[in-house]
Protein backbone atom coordinates (compact mmCIF):
# COMPACT_ATOMS: atom_id res chain seq x y z
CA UNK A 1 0.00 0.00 0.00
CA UNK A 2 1.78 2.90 -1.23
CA UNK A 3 1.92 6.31 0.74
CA UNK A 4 0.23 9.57 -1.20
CA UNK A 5 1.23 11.60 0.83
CA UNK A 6 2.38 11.96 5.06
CA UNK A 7 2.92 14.74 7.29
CA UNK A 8 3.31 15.12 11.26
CA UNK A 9 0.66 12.93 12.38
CA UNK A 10 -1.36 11.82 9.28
CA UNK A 11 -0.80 9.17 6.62
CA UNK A 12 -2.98 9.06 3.10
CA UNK A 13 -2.38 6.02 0.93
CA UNK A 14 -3.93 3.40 -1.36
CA UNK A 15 -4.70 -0.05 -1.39
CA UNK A 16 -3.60 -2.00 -4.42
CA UNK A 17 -6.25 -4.33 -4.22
CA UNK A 18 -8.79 -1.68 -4.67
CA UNK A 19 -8.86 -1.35 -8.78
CA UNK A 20 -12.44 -2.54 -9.38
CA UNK A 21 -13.98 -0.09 -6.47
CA UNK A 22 -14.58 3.73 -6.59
CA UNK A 23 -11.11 5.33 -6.57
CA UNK A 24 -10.45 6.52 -2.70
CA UNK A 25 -7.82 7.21 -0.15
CA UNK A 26 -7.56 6.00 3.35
CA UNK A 27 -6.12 8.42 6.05
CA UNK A 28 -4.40 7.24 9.13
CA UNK A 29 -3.65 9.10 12.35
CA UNK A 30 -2.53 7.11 15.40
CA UNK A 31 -5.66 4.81 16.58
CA UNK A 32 -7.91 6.71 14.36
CA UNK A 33 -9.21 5.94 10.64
CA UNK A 34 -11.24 7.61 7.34
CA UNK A 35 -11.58 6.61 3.99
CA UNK A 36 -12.67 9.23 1.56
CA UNK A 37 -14.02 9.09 -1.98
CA UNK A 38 -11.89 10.88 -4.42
CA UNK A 39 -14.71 11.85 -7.21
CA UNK A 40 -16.26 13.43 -5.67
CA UNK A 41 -14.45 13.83 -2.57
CA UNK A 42 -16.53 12.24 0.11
CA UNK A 43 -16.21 10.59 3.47
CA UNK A 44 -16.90 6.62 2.96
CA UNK A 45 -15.83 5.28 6.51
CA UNK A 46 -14.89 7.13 9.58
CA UNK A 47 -13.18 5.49 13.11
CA UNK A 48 -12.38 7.49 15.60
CA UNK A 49 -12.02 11.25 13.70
CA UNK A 50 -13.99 13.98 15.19
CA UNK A 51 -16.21 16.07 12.75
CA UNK A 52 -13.86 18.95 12.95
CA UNK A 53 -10.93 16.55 11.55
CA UNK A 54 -13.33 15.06 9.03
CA UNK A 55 -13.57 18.60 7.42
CA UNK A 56 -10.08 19.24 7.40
CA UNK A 57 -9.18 16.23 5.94
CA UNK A 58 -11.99 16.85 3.46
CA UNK A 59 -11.08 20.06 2.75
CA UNK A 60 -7.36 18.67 2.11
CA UNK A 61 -8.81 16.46 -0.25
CA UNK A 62 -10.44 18.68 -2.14
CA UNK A 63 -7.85 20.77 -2.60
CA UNK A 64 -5.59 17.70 -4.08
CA UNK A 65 -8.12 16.00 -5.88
CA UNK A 66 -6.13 16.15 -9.20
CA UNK A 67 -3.03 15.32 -8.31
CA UNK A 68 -4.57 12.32 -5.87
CA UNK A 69 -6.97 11.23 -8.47
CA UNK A 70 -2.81 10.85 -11.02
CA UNK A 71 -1.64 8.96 -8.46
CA UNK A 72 -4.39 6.20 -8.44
CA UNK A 73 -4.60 6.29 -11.90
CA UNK A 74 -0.76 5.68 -11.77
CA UNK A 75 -0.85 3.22 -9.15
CA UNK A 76 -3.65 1.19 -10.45
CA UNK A 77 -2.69 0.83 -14.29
């Protein structure tokens, strides 16, 4: 499972044995868990992140939707 991307306390990658499923991200931060839909950018599973995380994350997301969206398509071809 490659990393997207990882700063100070969070850690976004794929799974490679996701290629038949909606293209998505997970996101992991000590005990806690999200996975997000990339188009659109949406919230599929949440454990443990508070709503206020959720939206930063989101927001995040959003933001790097292109370049996140390259890397899958990179990663899963």
């Amino acid at each position: 499972m490659p990393n997207v991307f990882e700063d100070d306390s969070h850690r976004f990658y794929f799974f490679s044995n996701e290629t038949a499923e909606q293209p998505r991200v997970h996101v992991d931060r000590d005990n806690v868990s999200a996975t997000f839909a990339l188009q659109p950018v949406a919230l599929i599973t949440n454990s443990g992140y508070n709503p206020e995380e959720l939206r930063r994350l989101e927001t995040f997301l959003f933001e790097n939707q292109q370049r996140l969206r390259e890397k899958w398509n990179r990663f899963h071809v």
